[in-house]
Protein backbone atom coordinates (compact mmCIF):
# COMPACT_ATOMS: atom_id res chain seq x y z
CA UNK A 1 0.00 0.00 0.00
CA UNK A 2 1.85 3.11 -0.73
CA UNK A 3 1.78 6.56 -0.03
CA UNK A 4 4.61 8.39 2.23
CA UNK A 5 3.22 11.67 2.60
CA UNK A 6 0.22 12.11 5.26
CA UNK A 7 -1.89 13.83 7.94
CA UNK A 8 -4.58 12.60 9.56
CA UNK A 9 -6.09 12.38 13.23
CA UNK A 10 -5.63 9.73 15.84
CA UNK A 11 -9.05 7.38 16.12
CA UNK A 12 -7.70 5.27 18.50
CA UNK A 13 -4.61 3.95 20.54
CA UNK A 14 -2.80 1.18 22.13
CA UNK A 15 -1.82 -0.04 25.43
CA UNK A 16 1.12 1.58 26.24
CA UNK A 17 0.82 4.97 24.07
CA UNK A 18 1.47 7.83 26.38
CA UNK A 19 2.41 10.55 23.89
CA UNK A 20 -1.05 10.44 21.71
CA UNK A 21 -4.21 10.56 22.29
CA UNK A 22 -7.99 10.20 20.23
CA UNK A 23 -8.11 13.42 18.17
CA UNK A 24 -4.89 14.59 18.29
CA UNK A 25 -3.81 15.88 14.52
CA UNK A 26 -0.60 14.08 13.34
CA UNK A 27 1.70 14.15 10.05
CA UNK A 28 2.92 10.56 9.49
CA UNK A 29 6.91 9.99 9.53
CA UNK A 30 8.45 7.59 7.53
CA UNK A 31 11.92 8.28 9.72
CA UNK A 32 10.26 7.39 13.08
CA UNK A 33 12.39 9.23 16.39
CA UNK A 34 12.58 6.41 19.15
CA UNK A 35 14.69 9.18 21.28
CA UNK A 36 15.87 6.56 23.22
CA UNK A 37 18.37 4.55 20.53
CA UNK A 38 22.32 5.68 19.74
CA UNK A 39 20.95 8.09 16.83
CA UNK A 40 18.18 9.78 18.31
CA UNK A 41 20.18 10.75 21.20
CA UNK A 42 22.72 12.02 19.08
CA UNK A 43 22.62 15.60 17.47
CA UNK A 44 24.54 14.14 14.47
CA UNK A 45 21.46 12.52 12.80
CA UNK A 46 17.74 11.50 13.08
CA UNK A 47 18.44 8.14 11.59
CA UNK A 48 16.44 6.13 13.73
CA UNK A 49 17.45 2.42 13.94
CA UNK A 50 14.57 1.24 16.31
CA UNK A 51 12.52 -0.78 14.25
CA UNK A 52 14.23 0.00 10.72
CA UNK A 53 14.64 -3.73 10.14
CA UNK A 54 10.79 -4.64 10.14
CA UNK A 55 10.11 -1.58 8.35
CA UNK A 56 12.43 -2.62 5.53
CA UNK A 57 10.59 -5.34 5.23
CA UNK A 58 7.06 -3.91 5.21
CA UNK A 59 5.88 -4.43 8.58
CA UNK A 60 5.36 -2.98 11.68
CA UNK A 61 7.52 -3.24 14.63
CA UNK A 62 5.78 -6.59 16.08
CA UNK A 63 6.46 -8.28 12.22
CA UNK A 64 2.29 -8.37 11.34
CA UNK A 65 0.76 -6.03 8.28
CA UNK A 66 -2.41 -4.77 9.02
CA UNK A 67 -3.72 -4.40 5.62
CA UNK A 68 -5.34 -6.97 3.36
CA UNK A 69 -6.96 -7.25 -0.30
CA UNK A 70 -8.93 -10.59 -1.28
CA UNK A 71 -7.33 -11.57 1.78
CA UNK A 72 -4.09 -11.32 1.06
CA UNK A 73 -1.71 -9.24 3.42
CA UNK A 74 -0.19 -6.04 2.09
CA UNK A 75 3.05 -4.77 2.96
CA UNK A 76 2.92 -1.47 4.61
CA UNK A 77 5.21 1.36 2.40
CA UNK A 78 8.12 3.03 4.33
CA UNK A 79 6.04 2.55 7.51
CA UNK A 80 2.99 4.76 6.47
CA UNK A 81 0.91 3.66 3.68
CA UNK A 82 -0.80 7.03 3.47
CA UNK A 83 -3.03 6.09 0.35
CA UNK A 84 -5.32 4.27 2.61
CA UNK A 85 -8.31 5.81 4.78
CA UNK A 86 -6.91 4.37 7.96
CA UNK A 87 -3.85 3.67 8.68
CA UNK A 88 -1.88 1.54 11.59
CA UNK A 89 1.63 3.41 13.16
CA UNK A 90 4.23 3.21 15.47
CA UNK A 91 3.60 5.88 18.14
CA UNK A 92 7.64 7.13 17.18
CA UNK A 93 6.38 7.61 13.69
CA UNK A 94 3.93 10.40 14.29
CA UNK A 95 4.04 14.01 15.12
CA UNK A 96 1.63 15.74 16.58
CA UNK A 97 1.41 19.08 14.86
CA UNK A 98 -1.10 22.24 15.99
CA UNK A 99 -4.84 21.23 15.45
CA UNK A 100 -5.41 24.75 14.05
CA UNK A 101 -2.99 23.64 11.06
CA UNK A 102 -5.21 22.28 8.20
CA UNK A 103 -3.99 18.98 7.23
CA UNK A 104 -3.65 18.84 3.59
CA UNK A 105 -1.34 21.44 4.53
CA UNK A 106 1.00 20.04 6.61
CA UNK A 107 1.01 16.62 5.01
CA UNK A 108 3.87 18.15 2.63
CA UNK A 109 5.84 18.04 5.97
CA UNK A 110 5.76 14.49 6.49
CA UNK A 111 8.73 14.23 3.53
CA UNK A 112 9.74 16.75 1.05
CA UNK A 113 9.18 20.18 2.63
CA UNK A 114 10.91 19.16 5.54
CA UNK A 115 13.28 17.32 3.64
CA UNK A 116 14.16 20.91 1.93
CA UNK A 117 13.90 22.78 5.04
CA UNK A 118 16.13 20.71 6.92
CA UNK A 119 19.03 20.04 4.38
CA UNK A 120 19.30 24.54 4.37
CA UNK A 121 19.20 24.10 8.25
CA UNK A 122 20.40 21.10 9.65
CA UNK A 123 22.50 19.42 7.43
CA UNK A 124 24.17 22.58 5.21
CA UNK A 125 23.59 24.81 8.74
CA UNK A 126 23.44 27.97 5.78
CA UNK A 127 25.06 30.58 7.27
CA UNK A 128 23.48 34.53 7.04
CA UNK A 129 24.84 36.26 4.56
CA UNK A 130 25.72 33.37 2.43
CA UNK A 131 25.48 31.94 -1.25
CA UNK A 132 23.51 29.30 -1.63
CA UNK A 133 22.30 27.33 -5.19
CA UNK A 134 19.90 25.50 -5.27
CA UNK A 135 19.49 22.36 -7.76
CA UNK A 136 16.22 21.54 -9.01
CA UNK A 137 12.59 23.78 -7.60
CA UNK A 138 10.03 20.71 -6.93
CA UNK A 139 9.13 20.24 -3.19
CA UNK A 140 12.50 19.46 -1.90
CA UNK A 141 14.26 22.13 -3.74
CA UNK A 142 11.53 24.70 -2.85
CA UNK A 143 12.12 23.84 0.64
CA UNK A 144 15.28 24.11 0.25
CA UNK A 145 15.32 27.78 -0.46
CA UNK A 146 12.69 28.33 1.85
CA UNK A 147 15.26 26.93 4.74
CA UNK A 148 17.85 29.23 3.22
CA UNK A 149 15.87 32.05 3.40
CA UNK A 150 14.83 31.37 6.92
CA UNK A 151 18.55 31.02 7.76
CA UNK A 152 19.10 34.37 6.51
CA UNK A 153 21.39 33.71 3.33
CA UNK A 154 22.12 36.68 1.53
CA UNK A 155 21.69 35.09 -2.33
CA UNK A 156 19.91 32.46 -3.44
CA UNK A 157 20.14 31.17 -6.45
CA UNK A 158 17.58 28.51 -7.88
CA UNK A 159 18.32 25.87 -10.82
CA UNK A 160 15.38 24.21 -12.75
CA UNK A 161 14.57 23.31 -16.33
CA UNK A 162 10.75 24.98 -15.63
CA UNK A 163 10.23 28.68 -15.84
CA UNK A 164 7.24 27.83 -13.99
CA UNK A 165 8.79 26.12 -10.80
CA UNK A 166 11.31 29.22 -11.12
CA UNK A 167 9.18 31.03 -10.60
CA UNK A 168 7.97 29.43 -7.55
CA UNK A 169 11.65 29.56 -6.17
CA UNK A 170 11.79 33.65 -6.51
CA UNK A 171 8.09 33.60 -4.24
CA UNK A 172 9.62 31.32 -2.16
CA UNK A 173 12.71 33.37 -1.40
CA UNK A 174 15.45 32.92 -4.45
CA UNK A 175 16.85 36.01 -5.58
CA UNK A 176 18.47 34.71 -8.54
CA UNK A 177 16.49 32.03 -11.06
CA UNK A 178 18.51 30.32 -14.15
CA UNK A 179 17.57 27.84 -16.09
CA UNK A 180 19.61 25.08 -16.12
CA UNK A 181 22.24 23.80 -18.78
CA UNK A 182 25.51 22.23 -19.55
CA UNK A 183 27.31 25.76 -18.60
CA UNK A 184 25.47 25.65 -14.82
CA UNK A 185 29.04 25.50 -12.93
CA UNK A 186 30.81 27.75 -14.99
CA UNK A 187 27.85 30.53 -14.83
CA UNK A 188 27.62 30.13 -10.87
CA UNK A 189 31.40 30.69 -10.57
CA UNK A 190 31.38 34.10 -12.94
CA UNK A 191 28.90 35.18 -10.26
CA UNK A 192 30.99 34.42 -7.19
CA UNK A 193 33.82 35.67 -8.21
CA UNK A 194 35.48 32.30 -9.99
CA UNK A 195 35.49 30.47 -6.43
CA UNK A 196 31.64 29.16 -6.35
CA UNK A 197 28.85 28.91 -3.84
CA UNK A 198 29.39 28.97 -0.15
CA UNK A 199 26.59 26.08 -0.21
CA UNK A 200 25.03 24.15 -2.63
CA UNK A 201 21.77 21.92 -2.46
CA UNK A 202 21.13 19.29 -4.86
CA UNK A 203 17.24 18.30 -5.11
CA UNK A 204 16.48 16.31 -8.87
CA UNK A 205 18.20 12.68 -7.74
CA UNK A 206 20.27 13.50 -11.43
CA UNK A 207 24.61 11.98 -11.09
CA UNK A 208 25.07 14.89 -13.53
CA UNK A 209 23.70 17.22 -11.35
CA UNK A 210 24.88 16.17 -8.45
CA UNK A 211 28.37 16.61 -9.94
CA UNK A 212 27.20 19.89 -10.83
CA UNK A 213 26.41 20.70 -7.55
CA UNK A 214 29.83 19.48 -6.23
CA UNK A 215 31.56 21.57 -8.65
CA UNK A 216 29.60 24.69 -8.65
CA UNK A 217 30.64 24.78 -4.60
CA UNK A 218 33.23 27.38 -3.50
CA UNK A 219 36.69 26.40 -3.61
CA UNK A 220 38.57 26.54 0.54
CA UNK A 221 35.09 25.46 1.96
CA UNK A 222 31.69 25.24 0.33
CA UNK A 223 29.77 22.38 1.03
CA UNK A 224 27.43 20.63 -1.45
CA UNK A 225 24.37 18.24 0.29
CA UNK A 226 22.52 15.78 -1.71
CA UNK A 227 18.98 15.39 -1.26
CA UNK A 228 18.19 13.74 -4.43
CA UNK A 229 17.53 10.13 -4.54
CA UNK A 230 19.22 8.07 -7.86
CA UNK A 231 18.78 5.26 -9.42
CA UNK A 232 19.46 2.47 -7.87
CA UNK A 233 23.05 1.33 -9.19
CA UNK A 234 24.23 4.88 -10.35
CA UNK A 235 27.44 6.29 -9.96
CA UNK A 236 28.51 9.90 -8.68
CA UNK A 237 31.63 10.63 -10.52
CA UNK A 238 33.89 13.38 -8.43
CA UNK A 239 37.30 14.76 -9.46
CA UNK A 240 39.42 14.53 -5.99
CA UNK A 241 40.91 18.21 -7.20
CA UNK A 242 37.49 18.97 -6.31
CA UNK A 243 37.62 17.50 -3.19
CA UNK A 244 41.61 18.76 -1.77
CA UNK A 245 41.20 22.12 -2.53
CA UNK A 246 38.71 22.34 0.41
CA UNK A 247 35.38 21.32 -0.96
CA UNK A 248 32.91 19.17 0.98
CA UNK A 249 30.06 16.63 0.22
CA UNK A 250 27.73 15.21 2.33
CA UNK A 251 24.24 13.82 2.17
CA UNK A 252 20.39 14.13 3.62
CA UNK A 253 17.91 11.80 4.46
CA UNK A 254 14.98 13.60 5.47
CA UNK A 255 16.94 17.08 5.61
CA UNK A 256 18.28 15.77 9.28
CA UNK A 257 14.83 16.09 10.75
CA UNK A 258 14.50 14.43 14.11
CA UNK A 259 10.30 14.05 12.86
CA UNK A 260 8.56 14.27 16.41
CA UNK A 261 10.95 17.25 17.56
CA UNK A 262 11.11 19.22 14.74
CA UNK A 263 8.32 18.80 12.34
CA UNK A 264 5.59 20.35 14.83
CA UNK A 265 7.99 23.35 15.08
CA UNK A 266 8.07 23.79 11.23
CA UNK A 267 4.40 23.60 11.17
CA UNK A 268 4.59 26.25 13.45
CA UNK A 269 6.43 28.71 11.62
CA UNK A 270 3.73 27.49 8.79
CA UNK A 271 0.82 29.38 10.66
CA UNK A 272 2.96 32.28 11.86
CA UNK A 273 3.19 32.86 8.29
CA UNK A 274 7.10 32.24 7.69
CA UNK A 275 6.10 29.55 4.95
CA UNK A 276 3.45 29.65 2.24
CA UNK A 277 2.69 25.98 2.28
CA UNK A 278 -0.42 27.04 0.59
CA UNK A 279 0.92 27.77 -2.93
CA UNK A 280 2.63 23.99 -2.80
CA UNK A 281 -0.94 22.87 -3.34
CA UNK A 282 -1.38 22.35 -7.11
CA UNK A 283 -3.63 19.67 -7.06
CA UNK A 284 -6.86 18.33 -4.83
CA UNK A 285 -7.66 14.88 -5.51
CA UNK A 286 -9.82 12.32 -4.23
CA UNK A 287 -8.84 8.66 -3.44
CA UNK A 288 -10.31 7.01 -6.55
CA UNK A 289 -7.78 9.64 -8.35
CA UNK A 290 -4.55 8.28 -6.95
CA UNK A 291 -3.36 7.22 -10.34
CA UNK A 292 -4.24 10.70 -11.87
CA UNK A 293 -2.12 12.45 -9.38
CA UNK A 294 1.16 10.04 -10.72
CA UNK A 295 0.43 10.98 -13.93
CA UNK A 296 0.57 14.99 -12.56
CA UNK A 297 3.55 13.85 -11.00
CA UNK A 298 5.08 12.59 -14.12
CA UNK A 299 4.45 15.24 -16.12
CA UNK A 300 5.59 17.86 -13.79
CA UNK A 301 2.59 19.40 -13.48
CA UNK A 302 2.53 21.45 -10.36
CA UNK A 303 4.18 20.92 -7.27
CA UNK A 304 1.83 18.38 -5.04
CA UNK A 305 -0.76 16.74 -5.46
CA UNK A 306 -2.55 16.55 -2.23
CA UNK A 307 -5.39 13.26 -1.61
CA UNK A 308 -8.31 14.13 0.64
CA UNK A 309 -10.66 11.44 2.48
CA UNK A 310 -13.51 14.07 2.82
C-alpha cells in the first residue's frame, strides 16, 4: 500500500501509548524518532534504527501487516501507507502538529518540505549572509530555499529546467532564477567571483547534477548536500581536485529532521506565516484519483498533489 506523505487524526490507541491521544492531529513519519536509541540521542542525525529492520521489510515493529486485499496481506510502504483511509503506526512515527494547522497542509511536511527545510538548516547549517544554489525547484528544492531564506542567506540562487517552478523559487525566497544547462558550474562561478557557492543543495536525484552541484561549490570550503535520490546502481563521478582544494560533500535523508521534535515546530512557523505551504498545493484529488495524481507527478505538473478522504 503506498503513499509516504500524510496527515490525519488519531481514532484510536494502544496499550502503552502515552504521547497520543484520540483526536490529536498528526503528520505521518516515515523516519520514526525512538529518542531513546544511539541516533536519536545524538545531534549528528535523526536516523532512527529502532525498528528500521521490520520496516524494511514492510511491517510494523511486532512483524504483522495490518492491511489486506482478497485476503491477502499487504506490505505497509516506508512505515505509512498514506493512500489508505486508515492507517496503523508506530507511536515514534507520528508528530503531533497544531490542530489549528489544516492537514492537507501540513502533510507536505511528512517528507519533502521538511526534507528541503532541513538540508538549508540542519544538514548545510546555511550561514546569514551566504550563497547558496539550489538544484532543481520541486518540493524538496523549494524547501530548500525556503530553509535558506529562513537562515538568513544573503543570495539564493535557484536551478530548474521549468520557468514555472522558477518562478515558484523567486516567491519562495530565491533572488536569482537560471535555467539550467551544460554551462550551470561555470555561470555560478562568474557570479561568485570564480570560487563558487558557499553552499550548494542538490534536489532532482540526477549523477550529472549532483556533480554539478559538487563543482559549482566554493573552492577553501563550500559544502554541497545531496537530497536527491538516484537510481538504484548509479554512480557519482567526483574529481578529488574537487575535493583537496577544500570542498565538501555530504548527504540528507529527510533534511536531518528528528520528525517528532522538529516537524511540529516547522508547522509552526507554517501558521505564523514564515512559509506559504499554501501555494505547494497544485492539485486536490480524491482517493479514486490516486493514479491521476502520478500521472501529474510525471508530467511535472505542479508541485503536489494533495489526496483528501472528505
Amino acid at each position: 500500500m503506498l503513499g509516504h506523505e500524510g496527515a490525519g487524526v488519531v481514532e484510536a490507541v494502544g496499550p502503552g501509548v502515552t504521547s497520543l491521544a484520540p483526536g490529536d492531529h498528526v503528520v505521518t513519519l516515515f523516519a520514526p524518532e525512538c529518542g531513546e536509541c544511539i541516533h536519536c540521542r545524538s545531534p549528528r542525525t535523526n536516523r532512527c534504527v529502532a525498528i528500521r529492520d521490520q520496516q524494511g521489510l514492510g511491517h510494523l515493529p511486532d512483524g504483522t501487516t495490518r492491511l489486506r486485499r482478497g485476503g491477502e496481506p499487504l506490505r505497509h510502504f516506508m512505515g505509512t501507507s498514506t493512500f489508505a483511509e486508515a492507517a496503523v503506526l508506530p507511536e515514534i512515527a507520528l508528530a503531533k502538529v497544531n490542530p489549528e494547522a489544516p492537514l492537507e497542509g501540513c502533510a507536505p511536511f511528512a517528507c519533502g518540505l521538511s526534507t528541503g527545510i532541513g538540508a538549508a538548516l540542519n544538514t548545510a547549517q546555511v550561514e546569514a549572509g551566504s550563497t547558496v544554489v539550489v538544484f532543481g525547484a520541486g518540493l524538496v528544492g523549494l524547501g530548500a530555499v525556503i530553509g535558506a531564506r529562513l537562515a538568513g542567506a544573503g543570495r539564493i540562487i535557484a536551478i530548474d529546467l521549468s520557468e514555472e517552478r522558477l518562478a515558484q523559487a523567486r516567491h519562495h525566497g530565491a533572488t536569482d532564477t537560471r535555467a539550467a544547462g551544460e554551462d550551470t558550474v561555470e555561470w555560478i562561478r562568474s557570479e561568485t567571483g570564480g570560487f563558487g557557492a558557499d553552499y550548494t543543495i542538490e534536489a532532482t536525484g540526477n549523477v550529472a547534477v549532483m556533480r554539478q552541484a559538487v563543482e559549482s561549490a566554493r573552492e577553501a570550503w563550500g559544502l554541497a548536500t545531496m537530497c536527491g535520490v538516484a537510481g538504484r546502481g548509479e554512480m557519482l563521478e567526483v574529481v578529488p581536485r574537487f575535493l583537496i582544494t577544500g570542498r565538501r560533500v555530504t548527504g540528507s535523508s529527510f533534511g536531518g529532521v528528528k520528525g517528532r521534535t522538529q516537524v511540529p515546530q516547522y508547522v509552526e512557523r507554517w501558521l505564523r506565516g514564515e512559509i506559504d505551504v499554501e501555494s505547494l498545493i497544485s492539485h486536490r484529488l480524491t482517493l479514486d484519483q490516486v493514479n491521476h495524481g502520478f500521472e501529474l507527478m510525471e508530467a511535472q505538473d505542479g508541485i503536489r498533489s494533495v489526496i483528501t478522504f472528505t
